[in-house]
Each structure stands twice: as structure tokens, then as C-alpha cells.
Protein backbone atom coordinates (compact mmCIF):
# COMPACT_ATOMS: atom_id res chain seq x y z
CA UNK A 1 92.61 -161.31 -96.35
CA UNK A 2 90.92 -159.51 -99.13
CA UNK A 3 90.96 -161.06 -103.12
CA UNK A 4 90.85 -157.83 -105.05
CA UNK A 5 90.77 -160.02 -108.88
CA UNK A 6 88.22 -160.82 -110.40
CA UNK A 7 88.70 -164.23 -110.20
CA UNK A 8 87.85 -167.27 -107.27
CA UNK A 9 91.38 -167.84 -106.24
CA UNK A 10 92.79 -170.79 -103.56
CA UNK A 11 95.10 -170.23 -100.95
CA UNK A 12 97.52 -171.86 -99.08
CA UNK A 13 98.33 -170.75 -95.53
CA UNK A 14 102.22 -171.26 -94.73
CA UNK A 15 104.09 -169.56 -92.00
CA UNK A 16 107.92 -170.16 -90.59
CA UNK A 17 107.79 -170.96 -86.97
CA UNK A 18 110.93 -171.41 -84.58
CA UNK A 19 111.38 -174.69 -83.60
CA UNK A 20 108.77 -176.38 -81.34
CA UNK A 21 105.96 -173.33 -81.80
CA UNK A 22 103.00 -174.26 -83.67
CA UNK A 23 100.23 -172.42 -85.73
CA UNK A 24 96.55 -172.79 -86.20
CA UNK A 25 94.12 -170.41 -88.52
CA UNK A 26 90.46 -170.59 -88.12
CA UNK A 27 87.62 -169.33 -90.37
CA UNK A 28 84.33 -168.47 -88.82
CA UNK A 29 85.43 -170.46 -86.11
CA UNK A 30 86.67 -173.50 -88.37
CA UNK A 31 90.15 -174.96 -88.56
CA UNK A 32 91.55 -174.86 -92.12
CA UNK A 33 95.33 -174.52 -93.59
CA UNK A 34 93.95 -173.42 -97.25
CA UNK A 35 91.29 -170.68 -98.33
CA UNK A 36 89.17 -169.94 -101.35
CA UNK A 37 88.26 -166.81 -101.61
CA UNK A 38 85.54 -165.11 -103.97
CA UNK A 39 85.99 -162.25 -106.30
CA UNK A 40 86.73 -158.84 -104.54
CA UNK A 41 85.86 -160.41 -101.26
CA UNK A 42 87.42 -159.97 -98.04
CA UNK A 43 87.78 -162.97 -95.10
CA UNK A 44 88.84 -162.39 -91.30
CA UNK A 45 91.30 -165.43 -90.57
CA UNK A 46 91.50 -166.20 -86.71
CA UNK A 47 95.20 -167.03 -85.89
CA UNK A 48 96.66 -168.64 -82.66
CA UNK A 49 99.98 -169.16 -82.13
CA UNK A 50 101.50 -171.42 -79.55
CA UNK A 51 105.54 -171.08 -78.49
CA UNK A 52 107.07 -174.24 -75.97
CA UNK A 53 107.44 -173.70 -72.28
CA UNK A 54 111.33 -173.63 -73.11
CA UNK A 55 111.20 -170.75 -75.47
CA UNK A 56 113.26 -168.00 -73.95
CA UNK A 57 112.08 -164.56 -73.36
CA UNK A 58 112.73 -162.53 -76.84
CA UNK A 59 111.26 -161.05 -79.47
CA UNK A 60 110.35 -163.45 -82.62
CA UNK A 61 109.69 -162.92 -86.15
CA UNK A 62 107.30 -164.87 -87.59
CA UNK A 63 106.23 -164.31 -91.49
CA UNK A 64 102.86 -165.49 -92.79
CA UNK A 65 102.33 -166.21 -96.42
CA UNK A 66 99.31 -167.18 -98.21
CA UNK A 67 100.53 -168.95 -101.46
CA UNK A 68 98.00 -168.85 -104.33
CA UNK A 69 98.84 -170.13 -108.57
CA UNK A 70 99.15 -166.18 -109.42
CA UNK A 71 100.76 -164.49 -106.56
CA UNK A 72 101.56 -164.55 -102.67
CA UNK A 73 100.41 -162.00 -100.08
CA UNK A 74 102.73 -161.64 -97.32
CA UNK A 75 102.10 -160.70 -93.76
CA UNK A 76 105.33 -160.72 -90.85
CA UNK A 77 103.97 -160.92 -87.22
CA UNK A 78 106.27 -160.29 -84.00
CA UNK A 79 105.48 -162.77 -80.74
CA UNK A 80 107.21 -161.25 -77.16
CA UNK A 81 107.36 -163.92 -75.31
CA UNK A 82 107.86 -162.68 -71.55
CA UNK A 83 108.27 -165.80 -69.43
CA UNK A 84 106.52 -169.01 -68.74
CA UNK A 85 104.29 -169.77 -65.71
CA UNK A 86 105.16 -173.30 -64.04
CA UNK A 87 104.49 -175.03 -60.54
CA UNK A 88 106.10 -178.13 -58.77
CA UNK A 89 104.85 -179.67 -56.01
CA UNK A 90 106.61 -182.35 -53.65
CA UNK A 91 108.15 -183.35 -50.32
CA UNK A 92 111.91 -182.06 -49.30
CA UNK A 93 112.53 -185.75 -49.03
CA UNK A 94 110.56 -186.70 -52.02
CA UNK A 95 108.25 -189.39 -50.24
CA UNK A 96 104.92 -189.45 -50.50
CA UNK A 97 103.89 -191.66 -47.76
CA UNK A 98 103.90 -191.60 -44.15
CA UNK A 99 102.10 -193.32 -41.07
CA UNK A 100 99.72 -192.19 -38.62
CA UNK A 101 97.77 -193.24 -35.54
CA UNK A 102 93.64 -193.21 -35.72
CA UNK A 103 92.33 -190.56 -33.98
CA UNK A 104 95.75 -188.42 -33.68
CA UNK A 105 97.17 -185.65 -36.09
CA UNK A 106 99.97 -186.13 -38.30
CA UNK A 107 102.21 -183.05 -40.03
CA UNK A 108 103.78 -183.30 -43.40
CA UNK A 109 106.19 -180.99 -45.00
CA UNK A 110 105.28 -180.17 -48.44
CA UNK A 111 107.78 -178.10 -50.85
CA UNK A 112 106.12 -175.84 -53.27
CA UNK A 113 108.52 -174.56 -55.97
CA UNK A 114 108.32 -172.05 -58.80
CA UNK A 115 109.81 -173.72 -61.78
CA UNK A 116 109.22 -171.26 -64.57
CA UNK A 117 110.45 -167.86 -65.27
CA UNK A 118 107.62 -165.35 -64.19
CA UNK A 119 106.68 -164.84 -60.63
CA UNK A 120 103.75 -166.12 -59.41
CA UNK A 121 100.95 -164.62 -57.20
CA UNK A 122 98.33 -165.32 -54.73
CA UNK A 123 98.97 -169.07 -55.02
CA UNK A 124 96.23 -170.85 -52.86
CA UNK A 125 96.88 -174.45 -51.43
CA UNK A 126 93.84 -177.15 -51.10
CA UNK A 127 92.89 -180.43 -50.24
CA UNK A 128 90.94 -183.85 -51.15
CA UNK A 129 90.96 -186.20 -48.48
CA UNK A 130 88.85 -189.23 -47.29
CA UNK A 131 85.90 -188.82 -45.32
CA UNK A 132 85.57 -186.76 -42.29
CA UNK A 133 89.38 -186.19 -42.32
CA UNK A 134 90.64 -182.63 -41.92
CA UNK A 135 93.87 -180.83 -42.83
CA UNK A 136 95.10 -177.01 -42.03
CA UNK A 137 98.66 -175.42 -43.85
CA UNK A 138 100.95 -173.30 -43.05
CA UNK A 139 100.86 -170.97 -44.77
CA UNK A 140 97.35 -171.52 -46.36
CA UNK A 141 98.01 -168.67 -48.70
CA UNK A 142 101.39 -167.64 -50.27
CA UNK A 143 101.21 -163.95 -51.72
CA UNK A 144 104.10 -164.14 -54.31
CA UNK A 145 106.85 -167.11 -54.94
CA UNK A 146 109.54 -165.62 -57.35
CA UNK A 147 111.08 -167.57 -60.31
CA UNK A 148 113.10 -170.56 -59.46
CA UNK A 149 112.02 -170.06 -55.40
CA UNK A 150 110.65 -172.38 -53.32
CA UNK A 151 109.03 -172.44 -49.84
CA UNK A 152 107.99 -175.12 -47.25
CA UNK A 153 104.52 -175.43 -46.08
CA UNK A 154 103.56 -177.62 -43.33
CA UNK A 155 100.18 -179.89 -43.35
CA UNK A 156 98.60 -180.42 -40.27
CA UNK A 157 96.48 -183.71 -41.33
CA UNK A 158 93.90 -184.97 -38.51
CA UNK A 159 92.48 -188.67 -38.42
CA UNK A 160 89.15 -189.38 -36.95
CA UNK A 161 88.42 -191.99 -34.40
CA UNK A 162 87.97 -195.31 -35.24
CA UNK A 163 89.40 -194.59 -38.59
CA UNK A 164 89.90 -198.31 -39.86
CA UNK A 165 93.47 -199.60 -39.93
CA UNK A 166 94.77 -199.42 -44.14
CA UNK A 167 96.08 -197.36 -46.51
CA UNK A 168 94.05 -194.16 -47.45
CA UNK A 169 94.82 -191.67 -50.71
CA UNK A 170 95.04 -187.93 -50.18
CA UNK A 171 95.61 -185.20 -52.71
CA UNK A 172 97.21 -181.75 -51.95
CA UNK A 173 96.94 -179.21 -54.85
CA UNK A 174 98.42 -175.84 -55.01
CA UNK A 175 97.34 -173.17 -57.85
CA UNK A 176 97.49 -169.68 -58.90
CA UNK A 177 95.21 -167.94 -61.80
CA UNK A 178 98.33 -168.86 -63.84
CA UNK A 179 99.50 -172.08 -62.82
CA UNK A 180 98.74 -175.61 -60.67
CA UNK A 181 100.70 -178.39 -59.65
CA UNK A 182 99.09 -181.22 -57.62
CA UNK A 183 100.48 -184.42 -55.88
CA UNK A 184 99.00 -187.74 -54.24
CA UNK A 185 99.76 -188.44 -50.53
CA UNK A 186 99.63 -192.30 -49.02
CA UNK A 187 98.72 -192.42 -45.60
CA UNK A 188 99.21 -195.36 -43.62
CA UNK A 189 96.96 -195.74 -40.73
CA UNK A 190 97.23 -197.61 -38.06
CA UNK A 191 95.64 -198.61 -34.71
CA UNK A 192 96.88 -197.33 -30.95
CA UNK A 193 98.63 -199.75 -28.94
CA UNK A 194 95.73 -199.03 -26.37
CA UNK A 195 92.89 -199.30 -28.72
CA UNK A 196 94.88 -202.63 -29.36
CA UNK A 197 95.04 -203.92 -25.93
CA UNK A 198 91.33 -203.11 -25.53
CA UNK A 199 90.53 -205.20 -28.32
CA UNK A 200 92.58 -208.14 -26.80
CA UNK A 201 91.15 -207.48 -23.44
CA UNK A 202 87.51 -207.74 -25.16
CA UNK A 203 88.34 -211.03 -26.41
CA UNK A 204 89.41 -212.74 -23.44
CA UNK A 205 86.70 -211.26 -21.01
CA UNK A 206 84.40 -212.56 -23.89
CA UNK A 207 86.11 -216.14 -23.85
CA UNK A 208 85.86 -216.42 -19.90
CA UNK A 209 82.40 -215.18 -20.04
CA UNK A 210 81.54 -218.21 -22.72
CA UNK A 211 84.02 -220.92 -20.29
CA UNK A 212 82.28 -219.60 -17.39
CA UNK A 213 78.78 -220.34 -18.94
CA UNK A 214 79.48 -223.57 -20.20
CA UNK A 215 81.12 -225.02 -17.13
CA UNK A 216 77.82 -223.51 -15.20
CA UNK A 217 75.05 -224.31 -17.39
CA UNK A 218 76.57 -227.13 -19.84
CA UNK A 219 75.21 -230.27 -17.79
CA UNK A 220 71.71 -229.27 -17.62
């Protein structure tokens, strides 16, 4: 914006948005919403506009004014907006908790849906889990998911040994340069009926052992 008088002159920075978009200007990397310039000076004005995820795909007109005592400088800019990237990521069932043994595998089935208008590419699927526990998908990679598509992808989620019985958190994220969606996963895990019957069988061999001792060597 360039003040060719020869007078300091204020500005005011206005512009007409649609509904829901929003406006910022910056000056030498500054936020402001009014200017004062010098005489026959010129300012670069940093301006970022921002349009809802709901916006549909058109062309918009958006005119800029700067709004001084003495006059107004105009300025119309034109926004394409082409789409909107967005991810969702859930069960088919929508439950997001399940039960396994310690020390076996358990599969999940998790839904990953395209929920904006744009296709997305190269979306890549990851995990955070507890300690020493390991999970493989199917598919591990998905190339391209088209708007409003969706496609299953099965978790192959391993347990170590002498995991202890509870509840454990995992998180499964899936994201492309464009977009991410993430969920958290409650695992119950529990105990074999073996392991269980070991542990009983433990107990009582350690209870006889203690009887046995007592009745042997509890006189002397």
C-alpha cells in the first residue's frame, strides 16, 4: 500500500468475508487491523485468509478496503477454494475395546474413512502401544482413498508373556501429508485358564509342602 500525499495518513483495514472465513494482515511480521503510513511511502501488508471446512468448492469475491479521513483505496481479491482434506478414524462397530489373552495375538478391524471432498494419498497407518507389545496392518499403506470412501484395515495386535492381567491404552493413528485422524484403543487383558491353573496348582503344592513340614518338624 503506497501513501502518495504528502501527509502521515491512518488506515483502517476492512474486508467483506462470506460467512465463517476470517482475515488476518500482518506488517513486518506483526498482526495489526489499522496502518499509518508516512508521506510518499510504500508498506507490504502480509494477508492470510482462512475459509471453513464447509465452504463449498467455488470461486469467491472478496474486496479489501483500507478506509482513511480523506479517501479509501480499494483492492478485490478472488479465493478458489478446491475441496477440503478430512480423515475419520473408527471401528465398523464403533467400540473401542476388546479382550485378549497374555501371550496370544488379538485382530481388530479398524475403518478408515475419507470425510472431506479431495482425495487423499499415500495415507500411512501407525501405532503407540505399551511396552514390548507389537502390532502389524493390513494394509500398512493405503495409496489413494477417494472422497467420501472408506476401507477396512485389520490390526494384528500381539501381547507378550506374562503381560499382567488389567486394562492397557493403545493409540492407532492414520495420516497423509494433508490430513490425520487418530483414535484410542482399550485392551483388556487377561490371564490363560492354564497359566491360571498353574498358579492354583503352585499354591497348594506350596501349602502341602508348609503342612508337611510342620507335622514333621513342629514337635522338636
Amino acid at each position: 500500500m503506497t501513501n502518495g500525499s504528502a501527509q502521515l495518513v491512518n488506515y483502517s483495514l476492512n474486508a467483506q468475508l462470506p460467512d465463517g472465513w476470517q482475515i488476518s494482515y500482518r506488517v513486518e511480521g506483526s498482526q495489526v487491523t489499522s496502518l499509518q503510513m508516512q508521506p510518499n511511502k510504500a508498506q507490504e501488508i502480509s494477508i492470510e485468509i482462512s475459509c471453513p471446512i464447509t465452504a463449498k468448492p467455488d470461486k469467491y469475491k472478496i474486496p479489501l478496503r483500507a478506509i482513511s479521513s480523506t479517501d479509501t483505496l480499494k483492492l478485490e481479491l478472488e479465493a478458489v477454494v478446491k475441496g477440503s482434506y478430512a480423515l475419520e478414524l473408527t471401528t465398523p462397530s464403533g467400540r473401542l475395546s476388546d479382550e485378549v489373552v497374555s501371550g496370544s495375538s488379538k485382530e481388530i478391524l479398524l475403518k478408515v474413512k475419507n470425510t472431506g471432498t479431495l482425495p487423499l494419498n499415500a495415507l500411512e497407518l501407525t501405532s503407540q502401544l505399551p511396552s514390548r507389545w507389537e502390532a502389524s496392518f493390513d494394509p500398512s499403506n493405503i495409496k489413494q482413498l477417494e472422497a467420501g470412501k472408506s476401507i477396512d484395515v485389520k490390526v494384528n495386535l500381539k501381547v507378550p508373556d506374562k503381560t499382567i492381567a488389567g486394562d492397557y491404552a493403545s493409540k492407532f493413528e492414520i495420516k497423509s501429508s494433508n490430513s490425520s485422524a487418530d483414535i484410542s484403543f482399550r485392551m483388556i487383558v487377561k490371564t490363560s485358564l492354564l497359566s491360571g491353573w498353574i498358579g492354583m496348582l503352585v499354591i497348594v503344592l506350596a501349602i502341602g509342602l508348609v503342612y508337611f513340614l510342620i507335622r514333621k518338624y513342629g514337635r522338636r
